[in-house]
Protein backbone atom coordinates (compact mmCIF):
# COMPACT_ATOMS: atom_id res chain seq x y z
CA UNK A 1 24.67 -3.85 -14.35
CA UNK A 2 25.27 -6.60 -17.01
CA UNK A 3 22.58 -6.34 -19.65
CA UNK A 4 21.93 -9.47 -22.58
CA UNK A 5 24.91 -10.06 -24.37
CA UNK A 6 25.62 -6.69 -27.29
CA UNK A 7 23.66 -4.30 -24.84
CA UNK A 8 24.70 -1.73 -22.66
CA UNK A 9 23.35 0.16 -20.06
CA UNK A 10 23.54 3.93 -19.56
CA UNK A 11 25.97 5.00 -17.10
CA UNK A 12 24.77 5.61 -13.18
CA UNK A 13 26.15 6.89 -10.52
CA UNK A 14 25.29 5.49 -6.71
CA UNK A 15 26.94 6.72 -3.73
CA UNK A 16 27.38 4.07 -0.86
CA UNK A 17 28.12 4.31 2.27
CA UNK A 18 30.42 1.29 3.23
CA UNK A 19 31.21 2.67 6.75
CA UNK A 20 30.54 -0.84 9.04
CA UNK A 21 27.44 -0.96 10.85
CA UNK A 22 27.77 -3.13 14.16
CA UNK A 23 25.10 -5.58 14.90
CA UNK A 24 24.28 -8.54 17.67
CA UNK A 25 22.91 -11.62 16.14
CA UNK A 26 22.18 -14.68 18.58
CA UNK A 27 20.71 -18.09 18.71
CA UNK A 28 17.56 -18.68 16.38
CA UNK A 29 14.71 -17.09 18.84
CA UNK A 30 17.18 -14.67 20.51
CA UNK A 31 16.09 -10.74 20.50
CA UNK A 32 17.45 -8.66 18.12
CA UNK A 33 18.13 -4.75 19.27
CA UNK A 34 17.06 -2.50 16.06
CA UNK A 35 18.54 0.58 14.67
CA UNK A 36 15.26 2.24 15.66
CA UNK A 37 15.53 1.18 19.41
CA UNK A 38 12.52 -1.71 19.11
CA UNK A 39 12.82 -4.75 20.36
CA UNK A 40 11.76 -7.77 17.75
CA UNK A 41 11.71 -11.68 18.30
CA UNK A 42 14.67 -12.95 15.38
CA UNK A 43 12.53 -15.65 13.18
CA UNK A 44 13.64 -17.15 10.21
CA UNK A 45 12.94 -15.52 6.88
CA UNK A 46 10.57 -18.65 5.65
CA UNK A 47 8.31 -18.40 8.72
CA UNK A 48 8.30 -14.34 8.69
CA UNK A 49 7.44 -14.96 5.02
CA UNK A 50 5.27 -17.27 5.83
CA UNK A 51 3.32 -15.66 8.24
CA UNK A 52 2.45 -12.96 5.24
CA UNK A 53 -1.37 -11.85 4.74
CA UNK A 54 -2.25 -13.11 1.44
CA UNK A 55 0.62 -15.12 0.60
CA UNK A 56 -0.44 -18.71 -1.50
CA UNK A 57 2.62 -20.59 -2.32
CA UNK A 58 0.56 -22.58 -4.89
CA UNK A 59 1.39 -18.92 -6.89
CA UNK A 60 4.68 -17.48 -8.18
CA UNK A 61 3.25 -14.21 -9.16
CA UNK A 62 5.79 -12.74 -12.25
CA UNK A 63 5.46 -9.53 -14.68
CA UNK A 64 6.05 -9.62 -18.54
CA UNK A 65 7.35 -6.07 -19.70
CA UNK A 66 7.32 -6.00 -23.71
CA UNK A 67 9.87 -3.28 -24.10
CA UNK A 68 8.56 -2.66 -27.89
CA UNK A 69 5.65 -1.33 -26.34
CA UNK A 70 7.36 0.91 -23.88
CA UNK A 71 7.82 4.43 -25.28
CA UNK A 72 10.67 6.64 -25.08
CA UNK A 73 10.42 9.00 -22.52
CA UNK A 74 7.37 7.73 -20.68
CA UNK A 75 7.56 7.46 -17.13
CA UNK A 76 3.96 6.24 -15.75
CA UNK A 77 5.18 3.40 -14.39
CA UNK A 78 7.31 5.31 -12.28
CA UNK A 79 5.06 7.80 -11.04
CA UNK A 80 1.96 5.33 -10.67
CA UNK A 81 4.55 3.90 -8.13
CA UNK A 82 5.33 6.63 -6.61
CA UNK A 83 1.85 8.01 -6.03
CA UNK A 84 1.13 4.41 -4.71
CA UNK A 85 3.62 4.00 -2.13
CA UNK A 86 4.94 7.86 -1.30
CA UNK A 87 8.21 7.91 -2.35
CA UNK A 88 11.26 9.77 -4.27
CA UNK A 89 9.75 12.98 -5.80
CA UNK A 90 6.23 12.26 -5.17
CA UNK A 91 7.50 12.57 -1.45
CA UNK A 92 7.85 15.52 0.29
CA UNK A 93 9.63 14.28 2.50
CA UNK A 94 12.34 13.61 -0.04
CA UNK A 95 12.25 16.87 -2.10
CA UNK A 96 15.05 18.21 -1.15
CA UNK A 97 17.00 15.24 -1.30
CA UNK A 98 20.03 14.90 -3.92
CA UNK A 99 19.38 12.83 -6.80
CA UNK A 100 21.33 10.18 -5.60
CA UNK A 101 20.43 9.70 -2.27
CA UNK A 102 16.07 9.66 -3.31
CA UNK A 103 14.04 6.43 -3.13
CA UNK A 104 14.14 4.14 -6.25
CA UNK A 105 11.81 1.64 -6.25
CA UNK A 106 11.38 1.49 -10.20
CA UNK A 107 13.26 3.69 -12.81
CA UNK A 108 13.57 3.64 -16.35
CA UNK A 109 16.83 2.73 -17.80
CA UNK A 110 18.42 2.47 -21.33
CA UNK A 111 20.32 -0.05 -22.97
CA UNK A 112 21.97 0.19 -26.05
CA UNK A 113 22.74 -2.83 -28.78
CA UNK A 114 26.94 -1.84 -29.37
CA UNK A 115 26.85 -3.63 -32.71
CA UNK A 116 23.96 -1.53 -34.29
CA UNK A 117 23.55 1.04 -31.89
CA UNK A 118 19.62 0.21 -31.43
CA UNK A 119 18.80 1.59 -28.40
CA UNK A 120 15.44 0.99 -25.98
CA UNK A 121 14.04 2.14 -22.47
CA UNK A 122 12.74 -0.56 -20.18
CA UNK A 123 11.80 0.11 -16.25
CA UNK A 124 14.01 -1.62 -13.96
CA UNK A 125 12.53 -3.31 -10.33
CA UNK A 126 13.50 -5.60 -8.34
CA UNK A 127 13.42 -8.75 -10.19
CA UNK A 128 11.96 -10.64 -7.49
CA UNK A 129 14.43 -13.86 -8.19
CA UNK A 130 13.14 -16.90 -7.08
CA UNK A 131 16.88 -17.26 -5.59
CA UNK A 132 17.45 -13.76 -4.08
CA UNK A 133 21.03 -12.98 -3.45
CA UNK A 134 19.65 -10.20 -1.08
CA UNK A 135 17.79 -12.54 1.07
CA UNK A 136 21.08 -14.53 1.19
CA UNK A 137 23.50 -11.98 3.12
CA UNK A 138 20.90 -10.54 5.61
CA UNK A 139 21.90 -11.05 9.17
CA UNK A 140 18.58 -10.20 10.48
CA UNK A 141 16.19 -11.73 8.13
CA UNK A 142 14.63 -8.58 7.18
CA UNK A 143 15.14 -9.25 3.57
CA UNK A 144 12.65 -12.33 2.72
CA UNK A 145 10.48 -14.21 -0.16
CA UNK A 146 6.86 -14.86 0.44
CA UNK A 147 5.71 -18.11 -0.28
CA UNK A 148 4.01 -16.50 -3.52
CA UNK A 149 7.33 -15.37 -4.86
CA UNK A 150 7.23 -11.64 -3.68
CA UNK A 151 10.49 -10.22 -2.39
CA UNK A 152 9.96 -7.84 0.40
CA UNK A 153 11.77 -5.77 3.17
CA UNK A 154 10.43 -6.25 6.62
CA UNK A 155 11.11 -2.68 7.78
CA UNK A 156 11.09 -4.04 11.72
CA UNK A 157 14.01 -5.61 11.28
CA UNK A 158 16.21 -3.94 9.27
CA UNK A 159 19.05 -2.10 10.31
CA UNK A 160 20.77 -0.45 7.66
CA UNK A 161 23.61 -2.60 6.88
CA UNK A 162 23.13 -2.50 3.28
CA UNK A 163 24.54 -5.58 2.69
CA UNK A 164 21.36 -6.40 0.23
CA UNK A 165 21.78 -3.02 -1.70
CA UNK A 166 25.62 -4.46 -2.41
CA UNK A 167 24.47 -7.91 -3.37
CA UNK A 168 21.30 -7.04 -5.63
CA UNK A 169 23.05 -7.42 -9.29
CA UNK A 170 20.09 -4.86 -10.21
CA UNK A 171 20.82 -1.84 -8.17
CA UNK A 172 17.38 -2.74 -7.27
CA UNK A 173 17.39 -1.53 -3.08
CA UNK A 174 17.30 2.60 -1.83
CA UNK A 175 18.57 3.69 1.78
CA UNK A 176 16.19 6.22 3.24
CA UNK A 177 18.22 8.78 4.20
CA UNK A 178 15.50 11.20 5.65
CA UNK A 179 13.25 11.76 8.20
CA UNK A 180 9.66 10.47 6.87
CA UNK A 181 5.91 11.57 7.51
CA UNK A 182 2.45 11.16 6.78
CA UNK A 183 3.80 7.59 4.79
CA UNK A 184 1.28 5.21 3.15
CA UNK A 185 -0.21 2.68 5.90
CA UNK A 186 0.18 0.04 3.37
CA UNK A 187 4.14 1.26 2.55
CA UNK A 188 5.66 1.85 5.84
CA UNK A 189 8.43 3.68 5.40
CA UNK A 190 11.55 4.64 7.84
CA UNK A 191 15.02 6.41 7.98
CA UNK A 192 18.08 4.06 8.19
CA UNK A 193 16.18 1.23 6.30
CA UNK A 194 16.23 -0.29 2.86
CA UNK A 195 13.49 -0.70 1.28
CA UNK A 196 12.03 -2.10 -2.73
CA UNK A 197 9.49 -2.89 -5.00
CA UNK A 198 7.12 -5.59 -3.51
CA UNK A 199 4.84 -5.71 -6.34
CA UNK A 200 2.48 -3.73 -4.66
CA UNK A 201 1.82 -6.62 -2.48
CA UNK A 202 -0.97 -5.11 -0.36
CA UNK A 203 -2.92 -4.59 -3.89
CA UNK A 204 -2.31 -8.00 -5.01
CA UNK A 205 -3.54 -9.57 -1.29
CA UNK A 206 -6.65 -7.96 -2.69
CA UNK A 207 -7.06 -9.46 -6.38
CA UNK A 208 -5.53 -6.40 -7.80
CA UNK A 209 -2.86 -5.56 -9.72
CA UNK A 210 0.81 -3.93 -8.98
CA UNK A 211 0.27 -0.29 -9.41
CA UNK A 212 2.77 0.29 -12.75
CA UNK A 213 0.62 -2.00 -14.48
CA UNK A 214 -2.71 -0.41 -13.49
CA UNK A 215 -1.16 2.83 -14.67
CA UNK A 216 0.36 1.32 -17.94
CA UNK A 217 -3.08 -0.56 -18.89
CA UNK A 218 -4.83 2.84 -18.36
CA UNK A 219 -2.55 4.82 -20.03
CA UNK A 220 -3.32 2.44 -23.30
CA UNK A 221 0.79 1.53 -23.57
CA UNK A 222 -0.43 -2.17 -22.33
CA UNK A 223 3.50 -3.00 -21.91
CA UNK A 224 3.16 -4.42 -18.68
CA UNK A 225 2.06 -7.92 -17.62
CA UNK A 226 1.66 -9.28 -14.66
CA UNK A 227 0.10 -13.01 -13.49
CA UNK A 228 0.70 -16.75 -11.94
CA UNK A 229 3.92 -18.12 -13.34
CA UNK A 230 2.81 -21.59 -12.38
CA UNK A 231 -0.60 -21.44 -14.06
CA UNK A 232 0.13 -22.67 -17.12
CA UNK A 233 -3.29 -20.80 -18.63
CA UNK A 234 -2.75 -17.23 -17.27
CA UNK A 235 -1.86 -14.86 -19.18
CA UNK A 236 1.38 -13.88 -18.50
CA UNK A 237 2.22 -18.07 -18.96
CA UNK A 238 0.65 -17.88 -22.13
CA UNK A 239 2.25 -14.92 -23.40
CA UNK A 240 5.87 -15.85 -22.61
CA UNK A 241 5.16 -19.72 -24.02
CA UNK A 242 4.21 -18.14 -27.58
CA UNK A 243 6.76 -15.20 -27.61
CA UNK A 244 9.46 -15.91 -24.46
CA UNK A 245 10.46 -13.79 -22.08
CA UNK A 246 14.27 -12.96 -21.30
CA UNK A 247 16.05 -12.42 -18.05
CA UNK A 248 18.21 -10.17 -17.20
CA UNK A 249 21.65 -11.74 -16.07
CA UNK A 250 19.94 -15.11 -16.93
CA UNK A 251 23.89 -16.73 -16.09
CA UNK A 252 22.96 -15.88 -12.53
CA UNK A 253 21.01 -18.64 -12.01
CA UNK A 254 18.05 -16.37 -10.17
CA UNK A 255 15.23 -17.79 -11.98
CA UNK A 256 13.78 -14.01 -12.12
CA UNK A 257 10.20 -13.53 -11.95
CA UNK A 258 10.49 -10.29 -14.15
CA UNK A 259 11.24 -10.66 -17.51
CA UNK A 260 10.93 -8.82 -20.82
CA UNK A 261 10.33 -8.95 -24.45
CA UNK A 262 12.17 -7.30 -27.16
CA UNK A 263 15.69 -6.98 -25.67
């Protein structure tokens, strides 16, 4: 992963399977047979996304993460999410899983400034790009944008091809790999699927906020957030007008709705 220009990012490892995954796609309207043996009408992306509870494309809902604010070693974020939507170690369903192979929805990373040597954490998401190269390369339409901006896996139609997880510049995407039970109704989950951050969609349907922030407000670190990036008067708007807000592999062209301060 590419990080501002003098910054580095500490080294990863990801193991992925390339093996070719065979697939039917048809006409717009034919049926598509899943990985999981249902049986789903194919509809576009924009009416699947569309068709999401909540969704008000008046709204491009963003976060603002001010990494001077996020301390070293804290992980909230990360488990906030995880106790939210059941996954990686707060599953244990996935406890015996290697490292590699467990559910990443958000993680912290580091990056490093090579000229001074500065270094900083920040937690890395999907981006939720108002352009997502994921969305792009998905035969079946599973990967999709609400009209509100949130990027989401529809877990009905995805087979496992991966192609997203190999076209996300963030490393953003996890494979489940096991068997899963007693998931979150809100965060179905299911082996052979890819799956994200949504920005806790379910909680923001309701007025409320993504669960990392909740925790990160709470917790008194206030590093996180999160708003309307096309109401000029939210917060979020105002915050990045009077101090910016940088994206992360800004030559992409993405038009991210996460950015961050202080990198």
């Amino acid at each position: 992963m590419n990080f501002p220009a003098g910054f580095t990012a500490n080294p990863e490892t990801v193991e992925v399977d390339t093996s070719r995954r065979r697939f039917v796609t048809g006409a717009a309207g034919a049926m598509v047979s899943l990985s999981t043996g249902v049986m789903l009408m194919n509809m576009s992306s924009a009416n699947a996304a569309t068709a999401a509870t909540g969704a008000d494309a008046r709204k491009r809902w963003g976060l603002l993460i001010d990494t001077n604010k996020c301390a070293d070693g804290c992980t909230d974020c990360v488990s906030a999410c995880q106790d939210e939507n059941g996954w990686g170690t707060g599953s244990t369903d996935e406890a015996n899983s290697r490292d590699e192979q467990k559910a990443q929805w958000i993680r912290k990373v580091t990056v490093k400034d090579k000229q001074s040597g500065h270094s900083m954490e920040l937690p890395m998401m999907c981006q939720h790009c108002e352009n997502p190269p994921c969305v792009d390369v998905c035969p079946t339409n599973a990967s999709m944008k609400r009209p509100d901006g949130i990027v989401q896996v529809d877990k009905h139609r995805c087979i496992g091809c991966r192609y997203c997880m190999m076209a996300c510049p963030y490393k953003a995407r996890s494979f489940v790999h096991e068997a899963l039970h007693d998931q979150r109704a809100h965060a179905p989950r299911g082996k052979g699927t890819v799956e994200s951050c949504n920005l806790c969609a379910h909680r923001v349907d309701r007025g409320q906020v993504p669960a990392c922030v909740e925790r990160c407000t709470k917790e008194n670190h206030n590093a996180m957030l999160f708003g309307d990036l096309n109401d000029p008067n939210s917060a979020i708007s105002v915050a990045m007008k009077q101090h910016g807000g940088t994206e992360i592999r800004a030559d992409l062209g993405l038009n991210l709705g996460v950015r961050y301060q202080g990198i």
